[in-house]
N, C-alpha and C. Protein backbone atom coordinates (compact mmCIF):
# COMPACT_ATOMS: atom_id res chain seq x y z
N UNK A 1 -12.36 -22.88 8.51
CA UNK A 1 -12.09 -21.80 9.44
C UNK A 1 -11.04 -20.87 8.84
N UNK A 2 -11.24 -19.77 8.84
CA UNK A 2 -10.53 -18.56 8.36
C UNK A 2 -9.39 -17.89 9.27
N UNK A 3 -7.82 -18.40 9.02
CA UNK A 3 -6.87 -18.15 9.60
C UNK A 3 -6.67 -16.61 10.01
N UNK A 4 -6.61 -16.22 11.22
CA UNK A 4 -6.43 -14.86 11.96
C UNK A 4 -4.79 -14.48 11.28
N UNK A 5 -4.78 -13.52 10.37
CA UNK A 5 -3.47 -12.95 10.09
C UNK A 5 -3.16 -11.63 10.57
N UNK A 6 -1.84 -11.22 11.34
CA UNK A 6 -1.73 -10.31 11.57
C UNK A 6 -0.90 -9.03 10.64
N UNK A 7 -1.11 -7.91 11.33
CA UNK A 7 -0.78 -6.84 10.52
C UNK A 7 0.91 -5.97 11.16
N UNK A 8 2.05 -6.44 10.68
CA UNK A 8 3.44 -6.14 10.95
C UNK A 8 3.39 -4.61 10.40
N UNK A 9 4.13 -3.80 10.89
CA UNK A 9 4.76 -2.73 10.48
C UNK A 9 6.43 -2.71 10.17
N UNK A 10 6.58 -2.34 9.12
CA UNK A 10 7.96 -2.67 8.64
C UNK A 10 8.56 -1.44 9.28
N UNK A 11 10.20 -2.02 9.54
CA UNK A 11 10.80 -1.18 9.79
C UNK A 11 12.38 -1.24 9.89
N UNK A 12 12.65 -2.60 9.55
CA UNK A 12 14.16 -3.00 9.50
C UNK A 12 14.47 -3.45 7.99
N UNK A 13 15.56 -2.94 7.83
CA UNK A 13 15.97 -3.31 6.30
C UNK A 13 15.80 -4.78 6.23
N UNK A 14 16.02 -5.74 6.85
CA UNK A 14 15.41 -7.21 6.79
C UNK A 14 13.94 -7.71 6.30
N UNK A 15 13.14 -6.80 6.82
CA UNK A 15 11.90 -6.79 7.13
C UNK A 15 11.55 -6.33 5.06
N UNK A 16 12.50 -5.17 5.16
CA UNK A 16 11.85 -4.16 3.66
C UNK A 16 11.99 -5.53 2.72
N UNK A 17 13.44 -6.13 2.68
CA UNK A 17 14.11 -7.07 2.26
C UNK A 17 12.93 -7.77 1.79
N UNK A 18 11.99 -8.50 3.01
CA UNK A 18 11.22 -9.54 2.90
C UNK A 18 9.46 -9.37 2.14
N UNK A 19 9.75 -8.17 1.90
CA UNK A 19 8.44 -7.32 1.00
C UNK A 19 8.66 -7.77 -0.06
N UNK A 20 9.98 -7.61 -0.55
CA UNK A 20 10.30 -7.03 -2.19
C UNK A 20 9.24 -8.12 -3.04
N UNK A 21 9.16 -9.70 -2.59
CA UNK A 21 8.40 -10.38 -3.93
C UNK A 21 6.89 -9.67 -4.02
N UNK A 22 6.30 -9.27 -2.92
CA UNK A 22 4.73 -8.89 -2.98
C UNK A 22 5.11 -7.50 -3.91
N UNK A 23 6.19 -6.56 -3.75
CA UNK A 23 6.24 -5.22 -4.41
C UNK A 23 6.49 -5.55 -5.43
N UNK A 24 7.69 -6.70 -6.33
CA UNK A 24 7.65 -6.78 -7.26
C UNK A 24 6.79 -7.02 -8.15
N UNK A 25 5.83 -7.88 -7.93
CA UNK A 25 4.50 -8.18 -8.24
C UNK A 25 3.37 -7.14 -8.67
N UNK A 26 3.39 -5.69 -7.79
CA UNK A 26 3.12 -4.79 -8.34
C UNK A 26 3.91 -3.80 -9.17
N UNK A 27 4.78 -3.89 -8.81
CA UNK A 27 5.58 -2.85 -9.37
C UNK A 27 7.09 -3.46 -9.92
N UNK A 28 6.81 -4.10 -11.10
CA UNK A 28 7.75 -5.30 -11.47
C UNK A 28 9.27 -4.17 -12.37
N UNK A 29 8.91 -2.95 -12.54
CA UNK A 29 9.69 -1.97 -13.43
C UNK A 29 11.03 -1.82 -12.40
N UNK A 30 10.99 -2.31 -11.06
CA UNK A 30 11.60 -1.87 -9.50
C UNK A 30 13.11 -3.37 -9.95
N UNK A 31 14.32 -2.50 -9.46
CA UNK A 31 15.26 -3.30 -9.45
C UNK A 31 15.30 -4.27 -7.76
N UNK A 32 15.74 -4.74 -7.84
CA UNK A 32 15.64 -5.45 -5.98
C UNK A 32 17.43 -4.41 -5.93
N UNK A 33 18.26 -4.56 -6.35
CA UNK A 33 19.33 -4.15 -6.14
C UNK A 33 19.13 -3.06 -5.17
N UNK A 34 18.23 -1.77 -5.52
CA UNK A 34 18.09 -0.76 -4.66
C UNK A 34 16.60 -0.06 -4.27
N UNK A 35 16.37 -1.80 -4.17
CA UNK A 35 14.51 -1.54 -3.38
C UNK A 35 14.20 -1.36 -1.74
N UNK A 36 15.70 -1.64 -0.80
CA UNK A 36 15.87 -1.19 0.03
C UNK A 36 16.20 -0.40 0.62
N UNK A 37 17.35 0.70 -0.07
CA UNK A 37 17.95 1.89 0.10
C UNK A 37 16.47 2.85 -0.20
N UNK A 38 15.73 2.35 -1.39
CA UNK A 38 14.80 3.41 -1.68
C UNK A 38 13.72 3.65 -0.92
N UNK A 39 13.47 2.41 -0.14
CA UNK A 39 12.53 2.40 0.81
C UNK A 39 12.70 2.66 2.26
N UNK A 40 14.18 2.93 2.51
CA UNK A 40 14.82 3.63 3.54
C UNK A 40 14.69 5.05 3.17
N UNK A 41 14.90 5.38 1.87
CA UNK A 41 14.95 7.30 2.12
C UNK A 41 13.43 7.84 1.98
N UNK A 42 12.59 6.83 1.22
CA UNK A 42 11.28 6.94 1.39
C UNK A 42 10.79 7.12 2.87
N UNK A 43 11.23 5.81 3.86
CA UNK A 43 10.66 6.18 4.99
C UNK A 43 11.17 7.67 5.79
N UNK A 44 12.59 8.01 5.58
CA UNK A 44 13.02 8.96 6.15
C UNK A 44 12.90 10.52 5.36
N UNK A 45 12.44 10.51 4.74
CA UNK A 45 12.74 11.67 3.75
C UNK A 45 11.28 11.67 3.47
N UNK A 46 9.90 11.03 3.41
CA UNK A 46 8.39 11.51 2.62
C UNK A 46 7.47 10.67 3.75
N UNK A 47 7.95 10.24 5.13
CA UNK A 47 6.75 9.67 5.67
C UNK A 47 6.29 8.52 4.91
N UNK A 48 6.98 7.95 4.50
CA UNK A 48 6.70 6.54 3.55
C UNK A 48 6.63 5.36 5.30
N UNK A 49 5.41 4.70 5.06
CA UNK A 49 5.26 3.70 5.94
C UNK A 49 5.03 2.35 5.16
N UNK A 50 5.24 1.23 5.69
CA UNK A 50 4.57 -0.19 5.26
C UNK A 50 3.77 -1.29 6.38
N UNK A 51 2.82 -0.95 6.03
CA UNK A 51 2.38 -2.16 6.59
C UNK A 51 1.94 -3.62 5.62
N UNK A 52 2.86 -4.48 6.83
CA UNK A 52 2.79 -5.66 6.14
C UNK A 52 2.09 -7.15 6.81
N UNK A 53 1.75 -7.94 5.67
CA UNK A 53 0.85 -9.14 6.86
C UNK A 53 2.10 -10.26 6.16
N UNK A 54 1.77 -11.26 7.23
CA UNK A 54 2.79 -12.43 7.33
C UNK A 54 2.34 -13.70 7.40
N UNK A 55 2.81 -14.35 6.33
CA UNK A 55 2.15 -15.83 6.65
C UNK A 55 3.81 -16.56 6.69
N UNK A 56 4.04 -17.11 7.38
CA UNK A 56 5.10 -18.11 8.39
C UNK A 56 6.28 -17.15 8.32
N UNK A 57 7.40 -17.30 7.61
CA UNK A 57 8.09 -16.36 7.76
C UNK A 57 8.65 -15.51 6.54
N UNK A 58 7.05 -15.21 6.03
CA UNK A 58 7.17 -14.39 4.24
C UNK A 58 5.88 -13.30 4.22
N UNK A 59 6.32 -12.00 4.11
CA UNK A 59 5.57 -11.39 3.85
C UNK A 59 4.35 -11.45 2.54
N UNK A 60 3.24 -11.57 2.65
CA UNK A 60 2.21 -11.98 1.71
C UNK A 60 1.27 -11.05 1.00
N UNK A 61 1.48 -9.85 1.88
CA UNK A 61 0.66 -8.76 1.57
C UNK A 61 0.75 -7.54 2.31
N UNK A 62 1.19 -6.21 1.29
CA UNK A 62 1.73 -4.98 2.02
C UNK A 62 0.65 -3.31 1.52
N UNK A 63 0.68 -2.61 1.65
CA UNK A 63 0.42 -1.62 1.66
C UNK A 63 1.44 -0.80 2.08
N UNK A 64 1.82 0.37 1.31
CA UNK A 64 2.81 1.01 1.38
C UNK A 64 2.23 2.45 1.32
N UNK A 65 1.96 3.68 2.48
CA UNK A 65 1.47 4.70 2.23
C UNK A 65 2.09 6.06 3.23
N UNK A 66 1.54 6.87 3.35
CA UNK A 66 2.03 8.25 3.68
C UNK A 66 1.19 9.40 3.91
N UNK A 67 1.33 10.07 5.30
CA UNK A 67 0.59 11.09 5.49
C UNK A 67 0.99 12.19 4.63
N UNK A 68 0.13 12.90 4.30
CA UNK A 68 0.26 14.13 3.72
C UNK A 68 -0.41 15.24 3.52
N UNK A 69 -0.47 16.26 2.52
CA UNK A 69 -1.35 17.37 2.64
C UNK A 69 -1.71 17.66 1.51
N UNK A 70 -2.80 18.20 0.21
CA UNK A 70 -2.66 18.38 -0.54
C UNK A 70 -3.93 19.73 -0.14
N UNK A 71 -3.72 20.53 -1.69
CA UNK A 71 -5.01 21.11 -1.80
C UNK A 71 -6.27 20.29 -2.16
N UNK A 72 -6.10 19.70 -3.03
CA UNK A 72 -6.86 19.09 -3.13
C UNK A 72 -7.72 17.91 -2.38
N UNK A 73 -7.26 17.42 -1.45
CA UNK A 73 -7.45 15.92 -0.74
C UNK A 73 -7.46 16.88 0.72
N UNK A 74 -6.90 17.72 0.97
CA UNK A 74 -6.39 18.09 2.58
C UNK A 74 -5.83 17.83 3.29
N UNK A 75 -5.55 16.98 4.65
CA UNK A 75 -4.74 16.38 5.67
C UNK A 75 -5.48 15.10 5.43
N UNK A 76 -4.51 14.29 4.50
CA UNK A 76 -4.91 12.86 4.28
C UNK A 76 -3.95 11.77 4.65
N UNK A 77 -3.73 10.43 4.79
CA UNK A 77 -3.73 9.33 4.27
C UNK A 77 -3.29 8.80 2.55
N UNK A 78 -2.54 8.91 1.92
CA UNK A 78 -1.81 8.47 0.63
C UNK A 78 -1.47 6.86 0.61
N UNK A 79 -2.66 6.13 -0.34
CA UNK A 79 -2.20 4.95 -0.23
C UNK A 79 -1.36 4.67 -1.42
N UNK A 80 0.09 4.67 -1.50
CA UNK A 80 1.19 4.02 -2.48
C UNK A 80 1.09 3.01 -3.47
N UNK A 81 0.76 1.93 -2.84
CA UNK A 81 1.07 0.75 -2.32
C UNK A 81 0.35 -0.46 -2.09
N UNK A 82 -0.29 -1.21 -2.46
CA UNK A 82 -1.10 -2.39 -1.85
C UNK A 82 -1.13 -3.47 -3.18
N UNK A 83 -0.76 -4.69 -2.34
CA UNK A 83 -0.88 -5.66 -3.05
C UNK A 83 -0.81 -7.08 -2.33
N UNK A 84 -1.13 -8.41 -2.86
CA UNK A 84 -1.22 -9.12 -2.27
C UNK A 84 -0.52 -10.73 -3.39
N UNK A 85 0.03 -11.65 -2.61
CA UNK A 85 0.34 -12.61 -3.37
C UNK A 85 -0.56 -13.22 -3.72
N UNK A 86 -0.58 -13.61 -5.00
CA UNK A 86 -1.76 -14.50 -5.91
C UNK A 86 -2.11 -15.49 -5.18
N UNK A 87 -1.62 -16.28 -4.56
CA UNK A 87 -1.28 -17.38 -3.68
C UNK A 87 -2.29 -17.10 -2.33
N UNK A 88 -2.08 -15.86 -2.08
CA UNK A 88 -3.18 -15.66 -0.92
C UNK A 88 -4.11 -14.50 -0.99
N UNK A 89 -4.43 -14.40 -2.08
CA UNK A 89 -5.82 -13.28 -2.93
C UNK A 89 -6.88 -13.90 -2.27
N UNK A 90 -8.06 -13.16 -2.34
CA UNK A 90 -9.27 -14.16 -1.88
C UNK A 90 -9.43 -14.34 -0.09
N UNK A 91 -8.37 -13.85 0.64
CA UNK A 91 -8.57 -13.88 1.86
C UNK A 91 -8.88 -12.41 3.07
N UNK A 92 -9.05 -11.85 2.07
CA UNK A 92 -9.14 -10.79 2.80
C UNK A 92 -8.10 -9.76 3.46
N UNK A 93 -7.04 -10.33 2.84
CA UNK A 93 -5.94 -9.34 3.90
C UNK A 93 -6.22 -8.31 3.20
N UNK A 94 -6.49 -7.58 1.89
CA UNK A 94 -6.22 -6.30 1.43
C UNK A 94 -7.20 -5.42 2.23
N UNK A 95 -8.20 -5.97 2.31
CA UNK A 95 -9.51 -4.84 3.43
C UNK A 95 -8.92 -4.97 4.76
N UNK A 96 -8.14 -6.27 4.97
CA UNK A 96 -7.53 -5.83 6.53
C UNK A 96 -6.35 -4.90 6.56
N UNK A 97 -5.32 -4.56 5.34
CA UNK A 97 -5.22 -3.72 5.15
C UNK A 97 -5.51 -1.74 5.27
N UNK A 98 -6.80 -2.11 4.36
CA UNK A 98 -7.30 -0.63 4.29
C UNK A 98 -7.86 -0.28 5.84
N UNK A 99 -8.31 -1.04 6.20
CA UNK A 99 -9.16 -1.28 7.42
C UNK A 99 -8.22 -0.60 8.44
N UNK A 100 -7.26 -1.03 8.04
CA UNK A 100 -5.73 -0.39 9.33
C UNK A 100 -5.28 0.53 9.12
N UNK A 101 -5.22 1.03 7.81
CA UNK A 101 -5.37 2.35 7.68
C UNK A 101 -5.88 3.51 7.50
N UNK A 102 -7.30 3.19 7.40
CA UNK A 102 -8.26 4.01 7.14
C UNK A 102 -8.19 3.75 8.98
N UNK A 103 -8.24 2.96 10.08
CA UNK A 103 -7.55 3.40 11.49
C UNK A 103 -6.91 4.13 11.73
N UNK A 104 -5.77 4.63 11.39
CA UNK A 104 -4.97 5.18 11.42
C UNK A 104 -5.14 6.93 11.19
N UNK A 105 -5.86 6.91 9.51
CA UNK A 105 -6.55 8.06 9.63
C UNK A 105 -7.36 8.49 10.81
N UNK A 106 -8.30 7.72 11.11
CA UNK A 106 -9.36 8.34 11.87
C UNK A 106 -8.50 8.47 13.37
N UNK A 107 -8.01 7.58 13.84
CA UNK A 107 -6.95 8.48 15.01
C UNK A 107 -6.29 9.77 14.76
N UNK A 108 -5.71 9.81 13.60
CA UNK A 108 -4.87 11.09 13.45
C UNK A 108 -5.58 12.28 12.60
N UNK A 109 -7.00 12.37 12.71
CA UNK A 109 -7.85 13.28 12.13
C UNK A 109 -7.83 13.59 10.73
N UNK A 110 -7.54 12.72 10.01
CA UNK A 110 -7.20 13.13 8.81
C UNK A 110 -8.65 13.11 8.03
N UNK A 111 -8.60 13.76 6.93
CA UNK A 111 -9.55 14.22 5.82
C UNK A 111 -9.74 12.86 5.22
N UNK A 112 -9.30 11.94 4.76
CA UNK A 112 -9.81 11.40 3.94
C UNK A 112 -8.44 10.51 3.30
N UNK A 113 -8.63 8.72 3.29
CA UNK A 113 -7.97 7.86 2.64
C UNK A 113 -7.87 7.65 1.58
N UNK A 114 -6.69 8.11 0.66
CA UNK A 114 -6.75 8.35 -0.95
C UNK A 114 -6.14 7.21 -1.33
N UNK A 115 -6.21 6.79 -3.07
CA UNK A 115 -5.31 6.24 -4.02
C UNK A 115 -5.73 5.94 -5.05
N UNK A 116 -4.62 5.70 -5.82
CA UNK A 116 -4.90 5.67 -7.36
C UNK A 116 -4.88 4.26 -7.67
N UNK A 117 -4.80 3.59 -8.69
CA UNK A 117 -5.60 2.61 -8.98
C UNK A 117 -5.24 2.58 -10.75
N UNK A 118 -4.79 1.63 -11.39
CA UNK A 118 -4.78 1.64 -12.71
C UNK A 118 -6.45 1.12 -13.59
N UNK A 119 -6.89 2.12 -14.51
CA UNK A 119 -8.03 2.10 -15.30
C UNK A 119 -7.99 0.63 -15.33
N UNK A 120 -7.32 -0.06 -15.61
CA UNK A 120 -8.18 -1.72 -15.91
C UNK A 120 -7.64 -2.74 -14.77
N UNK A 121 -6.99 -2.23 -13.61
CA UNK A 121 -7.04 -2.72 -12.81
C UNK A 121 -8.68 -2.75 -11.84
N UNK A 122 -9.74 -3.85 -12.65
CA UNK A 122 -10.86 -3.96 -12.00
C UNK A 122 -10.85 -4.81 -10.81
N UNK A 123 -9.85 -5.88 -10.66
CA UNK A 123 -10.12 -6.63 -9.27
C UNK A 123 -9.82 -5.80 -8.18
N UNK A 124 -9.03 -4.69 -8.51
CA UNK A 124 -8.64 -4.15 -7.31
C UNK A 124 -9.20 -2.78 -7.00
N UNK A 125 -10.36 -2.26 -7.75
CA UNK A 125 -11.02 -1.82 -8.14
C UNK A 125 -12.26 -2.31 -7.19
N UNK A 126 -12.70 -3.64 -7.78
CA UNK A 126 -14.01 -4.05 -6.84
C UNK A 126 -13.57 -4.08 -5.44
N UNK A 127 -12.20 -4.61 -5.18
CA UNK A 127 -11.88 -4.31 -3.37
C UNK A 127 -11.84 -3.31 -2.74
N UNK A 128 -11.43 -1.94 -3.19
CA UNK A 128 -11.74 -0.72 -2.95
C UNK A 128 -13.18 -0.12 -2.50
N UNK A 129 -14.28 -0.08 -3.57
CA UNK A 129 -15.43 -0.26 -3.92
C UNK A 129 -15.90 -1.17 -2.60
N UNK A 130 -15.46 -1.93 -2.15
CA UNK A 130 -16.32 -3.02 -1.44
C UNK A 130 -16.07 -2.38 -0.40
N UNK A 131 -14.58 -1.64 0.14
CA UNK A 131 -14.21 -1.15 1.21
C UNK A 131 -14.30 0.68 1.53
N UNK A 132 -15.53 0.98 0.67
CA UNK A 132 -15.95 2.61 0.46
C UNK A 132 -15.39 3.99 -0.16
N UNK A 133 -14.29 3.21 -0.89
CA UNK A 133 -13.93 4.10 -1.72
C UNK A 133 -14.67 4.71 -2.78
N UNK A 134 -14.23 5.68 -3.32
CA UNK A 134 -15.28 5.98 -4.75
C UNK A 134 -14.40 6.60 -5.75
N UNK A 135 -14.69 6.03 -6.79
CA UNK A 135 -14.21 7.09 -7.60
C UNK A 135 -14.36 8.74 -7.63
N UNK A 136 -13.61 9.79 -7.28
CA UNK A 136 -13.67 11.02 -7.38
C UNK A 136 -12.67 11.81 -7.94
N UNK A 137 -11.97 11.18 -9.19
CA UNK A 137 -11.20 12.21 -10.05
C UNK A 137 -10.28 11.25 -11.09
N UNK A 138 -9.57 11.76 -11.72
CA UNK A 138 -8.69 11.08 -12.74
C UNK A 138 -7.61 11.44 -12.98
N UNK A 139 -6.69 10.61 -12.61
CA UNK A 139 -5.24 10.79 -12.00
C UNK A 139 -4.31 10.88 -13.54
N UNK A 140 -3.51 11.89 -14.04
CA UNK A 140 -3.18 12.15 -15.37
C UNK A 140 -1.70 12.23 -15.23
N UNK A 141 -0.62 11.63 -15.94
CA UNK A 141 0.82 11.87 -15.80
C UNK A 141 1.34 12.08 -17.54
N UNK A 142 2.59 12.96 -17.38
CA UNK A 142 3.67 13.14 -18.46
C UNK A 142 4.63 12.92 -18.08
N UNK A 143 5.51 11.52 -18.45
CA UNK A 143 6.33 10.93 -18.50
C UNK A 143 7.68 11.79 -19.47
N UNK A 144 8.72 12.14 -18.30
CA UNK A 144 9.62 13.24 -18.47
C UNK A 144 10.87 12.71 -19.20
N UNK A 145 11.19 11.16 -18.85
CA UNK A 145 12.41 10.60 -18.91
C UNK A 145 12.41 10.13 -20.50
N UNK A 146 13.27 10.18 -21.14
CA UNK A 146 13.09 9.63 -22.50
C UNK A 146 14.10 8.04 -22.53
């Protein structure tokens, strides 16, 4: 039988606190020293949201995203953010995830649920794909900092 997990919205520095191992995991370049302050001016300063799922009292899997506007995309949905502990891959939270936010869009009329995705990141790739995403462009950066 397939355990019912629910979907938390972060919102107390305790809470950000209790993200950091699933974020580090993606985004391992991130100090913990000031992964909370940053995710405080994120939420207050760019519409940075998290939603997070919980297994006993440890966050296991988050998505981290943001309304926005582009020319290109329109009045969208910006997914940041998503990842899940190795430990509990395979269960579905990441589509329960998208699932909640691609909700979210469709309440708040938005154009369309975006994100980027690293070229050989294929597992996360086929979860996307499974959950109707498509590939439609190729995301290009110049790295400023020496």
């Amino acid at each position: 039988m397939n355990r019912a997990y629910q979907i938390k919205i972060v919102t107390t520095e305790l809470e950000i606190q209790q993200c950091w191992e699933v974020a580090f995991l993606l985004r391992p370049h991130l100090k913990k020293a000031n992964w909370s302050s940053m995710i405080l001016e994120m939420m207050q300063n760019e519409k940075y949201s998290i939603a997070g799922i919980m297994d006993d009292d440890k966050f296991v899997a988050f998505a981290g995203y943001r309304a926005m506007t582009s020319l290109h995309s329109g009045n969208i949905i910006y997914i940041d953010d998503l990842c899940t502990l190795e430990s509990h891959r395979g269960k579905g939270l990441a589509s329960q995830l998208l699932d909640y936010i691609k909700s979210i869009a469709i309440s708040s009329n938005k154009d369309a649920v975006v994100l980027d995705t690293d070229f050989n990141n294929h597992t996360a790739q086929k979860v996307y794909l499974k959950n109707g995403f498509k590939f439609v462009a190729v995301h290009l950066a110049c790295g400023v900092r020496r």
